[in-house]
Protein backbone atom coordinates (compact mmCIF):
# COMPACT_ATOMS: atom_id res chain seq x y z
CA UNK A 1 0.00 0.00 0.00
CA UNK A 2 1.40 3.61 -1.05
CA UNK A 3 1.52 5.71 1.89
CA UNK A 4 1.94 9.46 0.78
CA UNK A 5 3.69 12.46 1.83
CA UNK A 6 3.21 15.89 0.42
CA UNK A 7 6.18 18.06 -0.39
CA UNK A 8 5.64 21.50 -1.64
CA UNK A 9 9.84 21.87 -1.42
CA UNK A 10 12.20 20.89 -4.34
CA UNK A 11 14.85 20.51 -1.83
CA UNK A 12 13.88 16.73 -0.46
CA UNK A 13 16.66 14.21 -1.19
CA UNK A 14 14.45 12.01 -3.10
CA UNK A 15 13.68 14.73 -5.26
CA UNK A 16 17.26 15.88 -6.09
CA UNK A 17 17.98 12.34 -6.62
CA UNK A 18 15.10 12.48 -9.45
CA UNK A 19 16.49 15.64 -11.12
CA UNK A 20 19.74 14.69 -11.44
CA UNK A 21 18.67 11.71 -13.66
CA UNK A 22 18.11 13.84 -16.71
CA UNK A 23 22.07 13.17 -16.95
CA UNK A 24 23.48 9.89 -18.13
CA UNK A 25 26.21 9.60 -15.71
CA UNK A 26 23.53 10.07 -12.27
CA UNK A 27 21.22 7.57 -14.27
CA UNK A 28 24.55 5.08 -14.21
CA UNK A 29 25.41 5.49 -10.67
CA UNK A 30 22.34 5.93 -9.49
CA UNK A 31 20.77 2.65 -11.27
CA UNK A 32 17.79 4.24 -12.23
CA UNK A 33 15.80 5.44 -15.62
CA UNK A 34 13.47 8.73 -15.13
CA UNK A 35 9.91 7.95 -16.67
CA UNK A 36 8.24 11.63 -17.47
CA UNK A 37 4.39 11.27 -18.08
CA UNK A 38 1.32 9.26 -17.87
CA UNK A 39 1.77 6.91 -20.88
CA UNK A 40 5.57 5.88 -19.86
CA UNK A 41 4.65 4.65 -16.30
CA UNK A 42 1.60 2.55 -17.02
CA UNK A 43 3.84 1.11 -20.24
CA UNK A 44 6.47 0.53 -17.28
CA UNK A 45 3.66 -1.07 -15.21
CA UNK A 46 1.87 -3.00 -18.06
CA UNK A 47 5.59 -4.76 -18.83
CA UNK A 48 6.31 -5.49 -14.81
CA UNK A 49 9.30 -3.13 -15.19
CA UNK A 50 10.43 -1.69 -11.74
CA UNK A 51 9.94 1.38 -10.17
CA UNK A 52 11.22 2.76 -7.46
CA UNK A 53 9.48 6.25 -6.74
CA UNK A 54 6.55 8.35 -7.93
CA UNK A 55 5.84 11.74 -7.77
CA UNK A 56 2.18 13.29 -8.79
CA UNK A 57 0.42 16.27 -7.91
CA UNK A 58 -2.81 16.03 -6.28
CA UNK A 59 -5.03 16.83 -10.16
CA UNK A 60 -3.28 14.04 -11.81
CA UNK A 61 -4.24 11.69 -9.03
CA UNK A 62 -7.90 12.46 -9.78
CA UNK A 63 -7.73 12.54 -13.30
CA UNK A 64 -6.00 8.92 -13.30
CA UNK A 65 -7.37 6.89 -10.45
CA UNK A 66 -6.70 3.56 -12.01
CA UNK A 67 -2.89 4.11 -12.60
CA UNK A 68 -2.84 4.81 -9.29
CA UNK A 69 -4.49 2.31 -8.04
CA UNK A 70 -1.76 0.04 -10.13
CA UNK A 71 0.71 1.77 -8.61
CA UNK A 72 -0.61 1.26 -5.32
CA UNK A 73 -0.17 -2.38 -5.86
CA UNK A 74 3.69 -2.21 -6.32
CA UNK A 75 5.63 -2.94 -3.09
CA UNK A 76 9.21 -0.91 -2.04
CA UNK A 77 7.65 2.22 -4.07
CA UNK A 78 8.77 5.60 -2.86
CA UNK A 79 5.48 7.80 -3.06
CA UNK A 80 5.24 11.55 -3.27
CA UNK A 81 2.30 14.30 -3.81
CA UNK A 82 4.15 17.32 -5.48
CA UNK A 83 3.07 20.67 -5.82
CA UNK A 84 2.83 21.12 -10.11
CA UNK A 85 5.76 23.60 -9.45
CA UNK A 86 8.33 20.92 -7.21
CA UNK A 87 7.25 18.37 -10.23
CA UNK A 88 8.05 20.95 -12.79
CA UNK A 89 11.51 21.38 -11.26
CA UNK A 90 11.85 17.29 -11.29
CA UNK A 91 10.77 16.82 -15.02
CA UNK A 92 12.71 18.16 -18.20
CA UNK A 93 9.82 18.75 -20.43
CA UNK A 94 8.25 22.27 -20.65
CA UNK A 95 4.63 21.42 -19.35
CA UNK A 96 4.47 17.66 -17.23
CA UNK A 97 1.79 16.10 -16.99
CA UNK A 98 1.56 15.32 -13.91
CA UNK A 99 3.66 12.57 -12.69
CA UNK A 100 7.15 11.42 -13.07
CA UNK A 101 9.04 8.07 -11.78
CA UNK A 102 11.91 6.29 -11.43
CA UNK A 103 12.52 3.04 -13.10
CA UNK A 104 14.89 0.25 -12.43
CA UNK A 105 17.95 -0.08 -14.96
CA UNK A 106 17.10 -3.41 -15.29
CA UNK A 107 17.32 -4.99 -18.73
CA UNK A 108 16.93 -8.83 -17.87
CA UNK A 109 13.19 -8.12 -18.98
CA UNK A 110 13.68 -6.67 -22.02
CA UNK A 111 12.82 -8.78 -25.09
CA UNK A 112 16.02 -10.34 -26.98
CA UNK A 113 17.15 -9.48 -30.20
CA UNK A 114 16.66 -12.54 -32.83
CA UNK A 115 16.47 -11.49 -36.56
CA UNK A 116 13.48 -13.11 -38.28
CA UNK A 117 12.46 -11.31 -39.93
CA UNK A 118 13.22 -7.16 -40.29
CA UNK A 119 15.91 -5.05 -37.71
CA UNK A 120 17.95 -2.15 -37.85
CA UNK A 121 21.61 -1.27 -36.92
CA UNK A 122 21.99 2.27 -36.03
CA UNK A 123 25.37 3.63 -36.59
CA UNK A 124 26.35 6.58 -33.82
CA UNK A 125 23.00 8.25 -34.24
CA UNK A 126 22.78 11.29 -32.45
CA UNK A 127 19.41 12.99 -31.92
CA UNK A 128 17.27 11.43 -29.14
CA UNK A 129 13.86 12.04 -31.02
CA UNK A 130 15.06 9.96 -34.27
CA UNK A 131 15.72 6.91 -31.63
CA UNK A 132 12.73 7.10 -29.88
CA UNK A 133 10.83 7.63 -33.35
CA UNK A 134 12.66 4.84 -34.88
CA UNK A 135 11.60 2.81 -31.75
CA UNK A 136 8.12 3.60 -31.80
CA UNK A 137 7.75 2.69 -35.61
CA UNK A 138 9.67 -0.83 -34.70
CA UNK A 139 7.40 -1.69 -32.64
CA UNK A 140 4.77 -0.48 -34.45
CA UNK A 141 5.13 -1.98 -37.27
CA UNK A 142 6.32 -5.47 -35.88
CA UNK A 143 10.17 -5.12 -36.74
CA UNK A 144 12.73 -7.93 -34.97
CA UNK A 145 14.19 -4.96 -32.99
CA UNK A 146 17.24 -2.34 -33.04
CA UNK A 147 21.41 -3.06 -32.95
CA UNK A 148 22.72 0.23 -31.32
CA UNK A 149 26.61 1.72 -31.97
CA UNK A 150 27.72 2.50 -28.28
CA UNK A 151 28.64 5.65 -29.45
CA UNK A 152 25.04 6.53 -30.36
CA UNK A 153 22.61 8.94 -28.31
CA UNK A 154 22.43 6.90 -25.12
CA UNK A 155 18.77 4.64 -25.33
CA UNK A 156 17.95 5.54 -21.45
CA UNK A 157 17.66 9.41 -22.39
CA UNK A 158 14.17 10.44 -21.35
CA UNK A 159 14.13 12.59 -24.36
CA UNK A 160 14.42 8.62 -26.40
CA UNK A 161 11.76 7.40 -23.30
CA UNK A 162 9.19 9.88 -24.66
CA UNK A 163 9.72 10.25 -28.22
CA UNK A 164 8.91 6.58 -28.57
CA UNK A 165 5.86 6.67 -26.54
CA UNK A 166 6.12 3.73 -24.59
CA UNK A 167 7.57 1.60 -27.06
CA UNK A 168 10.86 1.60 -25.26
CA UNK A 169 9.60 -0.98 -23.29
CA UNK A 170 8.82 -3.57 -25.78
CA UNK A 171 11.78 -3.25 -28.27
CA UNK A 172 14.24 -5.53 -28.35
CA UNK A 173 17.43 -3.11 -28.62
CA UNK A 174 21.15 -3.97 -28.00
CA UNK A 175 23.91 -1.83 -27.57
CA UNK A 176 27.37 -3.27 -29.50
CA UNK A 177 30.29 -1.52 -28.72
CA UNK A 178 31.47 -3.01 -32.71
CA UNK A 179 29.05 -2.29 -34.10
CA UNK A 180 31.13 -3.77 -37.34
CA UNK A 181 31.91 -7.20 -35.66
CA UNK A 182 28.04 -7.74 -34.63
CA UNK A 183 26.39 -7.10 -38.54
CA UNK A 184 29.68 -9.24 -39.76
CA UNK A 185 28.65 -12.19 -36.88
CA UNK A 186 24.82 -11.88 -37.95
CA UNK A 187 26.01 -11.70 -41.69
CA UNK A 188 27.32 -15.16 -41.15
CA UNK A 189 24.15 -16.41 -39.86
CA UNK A 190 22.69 -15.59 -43.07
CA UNK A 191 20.74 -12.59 -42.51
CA UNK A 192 20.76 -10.01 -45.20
CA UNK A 193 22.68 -6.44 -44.85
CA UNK A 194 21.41 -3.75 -46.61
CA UNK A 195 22.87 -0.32 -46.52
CA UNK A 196 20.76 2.84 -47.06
CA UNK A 197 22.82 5.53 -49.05
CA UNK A 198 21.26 8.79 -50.51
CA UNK A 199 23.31 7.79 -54.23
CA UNK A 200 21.99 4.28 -54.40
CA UNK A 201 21.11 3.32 -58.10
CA UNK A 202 18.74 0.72 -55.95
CA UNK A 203 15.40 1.77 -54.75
CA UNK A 204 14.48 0.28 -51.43
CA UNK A 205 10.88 -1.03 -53.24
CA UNK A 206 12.84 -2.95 -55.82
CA UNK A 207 14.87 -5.55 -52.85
CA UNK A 208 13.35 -8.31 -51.96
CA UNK A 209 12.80 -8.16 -48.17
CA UNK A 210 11.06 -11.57 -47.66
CA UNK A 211 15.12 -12.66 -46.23
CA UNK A 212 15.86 -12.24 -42.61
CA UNK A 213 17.56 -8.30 -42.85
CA UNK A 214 19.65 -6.44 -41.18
CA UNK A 215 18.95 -1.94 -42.37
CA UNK A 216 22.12 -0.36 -41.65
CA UNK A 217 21.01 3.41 -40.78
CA UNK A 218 23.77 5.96 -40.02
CA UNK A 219 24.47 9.39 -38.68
CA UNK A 220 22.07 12.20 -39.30
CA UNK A 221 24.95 14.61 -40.63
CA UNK A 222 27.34 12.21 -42.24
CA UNK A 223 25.47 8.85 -42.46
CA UNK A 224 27.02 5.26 -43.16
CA UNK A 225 30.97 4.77 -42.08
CA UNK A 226 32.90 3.15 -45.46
CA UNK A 227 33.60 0.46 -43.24
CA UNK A 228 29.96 -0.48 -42.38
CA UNK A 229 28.67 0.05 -46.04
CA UNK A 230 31.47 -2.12 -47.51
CA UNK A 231 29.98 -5.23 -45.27
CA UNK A 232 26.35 -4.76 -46.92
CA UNK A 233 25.00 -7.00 -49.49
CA UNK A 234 23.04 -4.86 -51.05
CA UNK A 235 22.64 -0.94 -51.11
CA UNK A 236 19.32 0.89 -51.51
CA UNK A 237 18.45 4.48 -51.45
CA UNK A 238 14.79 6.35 -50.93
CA UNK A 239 14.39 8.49 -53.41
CA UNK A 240 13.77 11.72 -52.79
CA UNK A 241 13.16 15.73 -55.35
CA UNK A 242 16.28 17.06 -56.43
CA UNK A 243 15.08 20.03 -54.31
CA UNK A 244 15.89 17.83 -51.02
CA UNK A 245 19.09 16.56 -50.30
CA UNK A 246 17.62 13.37 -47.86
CA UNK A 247 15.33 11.90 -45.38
CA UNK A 248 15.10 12.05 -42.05
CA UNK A 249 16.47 9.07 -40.90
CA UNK A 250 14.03 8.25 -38.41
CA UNK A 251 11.73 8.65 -41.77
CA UNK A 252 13.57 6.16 -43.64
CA UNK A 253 13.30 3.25 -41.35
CA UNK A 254 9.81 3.61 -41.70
CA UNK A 255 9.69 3.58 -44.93
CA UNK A 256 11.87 0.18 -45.09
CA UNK A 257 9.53 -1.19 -42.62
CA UNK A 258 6.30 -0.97 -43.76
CA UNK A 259 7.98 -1.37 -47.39
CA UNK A 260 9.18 -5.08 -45.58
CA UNK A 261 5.61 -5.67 -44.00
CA UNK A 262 3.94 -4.84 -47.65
CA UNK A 263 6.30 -7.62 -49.34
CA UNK A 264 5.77 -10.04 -46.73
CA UNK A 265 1.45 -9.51 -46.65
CA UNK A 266 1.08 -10.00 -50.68
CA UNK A 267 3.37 -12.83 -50.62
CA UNK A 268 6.96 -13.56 -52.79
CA UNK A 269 5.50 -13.13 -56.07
CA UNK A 270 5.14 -9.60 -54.80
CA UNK A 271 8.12 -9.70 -52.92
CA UNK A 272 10.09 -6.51 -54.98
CA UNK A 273 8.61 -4.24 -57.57
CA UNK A 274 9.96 -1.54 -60.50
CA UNK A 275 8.47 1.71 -61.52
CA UNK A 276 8.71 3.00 -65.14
């Protein structure tokens, strides 16, 4: 059972251990994810993720009396009622919604990463939005999951939390720290690599995604090492007006996707088509 205590200060311990997890190197020491808004903590709660403290204010606990009820249910939770402006100083989006929490960095419950069917390797992607995005659409859409570059936007960011809406919870995603030596190891296996590049004379309709593939997606400013293109089997480009230079990349995986779920619901003899 939650027992409550109201704090109308920013300056409680628990709460300056909350606001310091907007930083990658308090989430690492501290062992803990920060969950900002409604649809991330009953994601967290639908999945059995652990939590280990809530803070709402005293409107969002009316507005959502199920969700709190839930949380009620979860033993060793530290519970707080906020003032809106103490949970305003916790959260790092302009206007919270009410609650925040604090999540376990626990992985053992995350789904594995076995290519079947459709997954991506992201190559040091930057920009917390595309990953979240990118994330979202995987799951979305049904993809196998996502092979992370360790030097990419760290996947724990609550900016990557939000932007994928509660998907983070049921991707599969795996940080490599060679990135290189994982698509060679799955290469072996037999999956397909295909590299997206802006100059492809391939367009991505035209493969035949009914294989097990691997998308290799890179950088926003300066896309695909040499390295990691020279491994792919096949190179395919989206294309795009003269008048733009490329897609967002977060774009282009969804694009591939649902391009790979189209080939896959007409069957192989619609497996890959070609445009006049």
């Amino acid at each position: 059972m939650l027992t409550s205590q109201s704090f109308t200060s920013s300056q409680n311990p628990l709460l300056k251990q909350l606001r310091k997890l907007s930083r990658a190197k308090d989430r690492l020491r501290e062992g803990l994810l920060l969950l900002e808004g409604s649809h991330l903590v009953e994601e967290a709660l639908r999945v059995g993720w652990p939590l280990a403290a809530v803070c709402h204010t005293a409107d969002w606990a009316q507005a959502h009396p199920e969700l709190l009820a839930a949380l009620a249910r979860q033993s060793d939770l530290a519970y707080r009622l906020c003032t809106p402006e103490v949970l305003a100083s916790i959260a790092t989006t302009v206007a919270p919604d009410g609650v925040v929490a604090a999540a376990r960095r626990d992985w053992s419950g995350r789904p594995a990463l076995h290519i079947g069917s459709l997954a991506f390797a992201l190559e040091t992607l930057q920009d917390p939005g595309n990953l979240g995005t990118i994330i979202r659409t995987s799951v979305a859409a049904g993809s196998d999951g996502l092979l992370l570059s360790a030097d990419s936007v760290d996947p724990e960011s609550p900016k990557v939390l939000r932007a994928s809406a509660g998907a983070w919870f049921h991707c599969p995603l795996q940080v490599t720290e060679n990135l290189g030596q994982s698509v060679q190891a799955l290469q072996a296996q037999g999956i397909q690599i295909v590299a997206t590049l802006p100059d492809a004379p391939l367009s991505y309709w035209q493969l035949d995604l009914h294989p097990p593939t691997l998308v290799l997606l890179g950088n926003e400013g300066s896309g695909l090492s040499e390295a990691l293109v020279n491994l792919a089997d096949h190179r395919v480009s989206v294309p795009v007006s003269p008048q733009v230079e490329s897609l967002n990349v977060a774009i282009t995986a969804a694009l591939l996707l649902y391009e790979a779920k189209r080939q896959r619901s007409w069957g192989s003899e619609h497996a890959a088509r070609s445009f006049d």
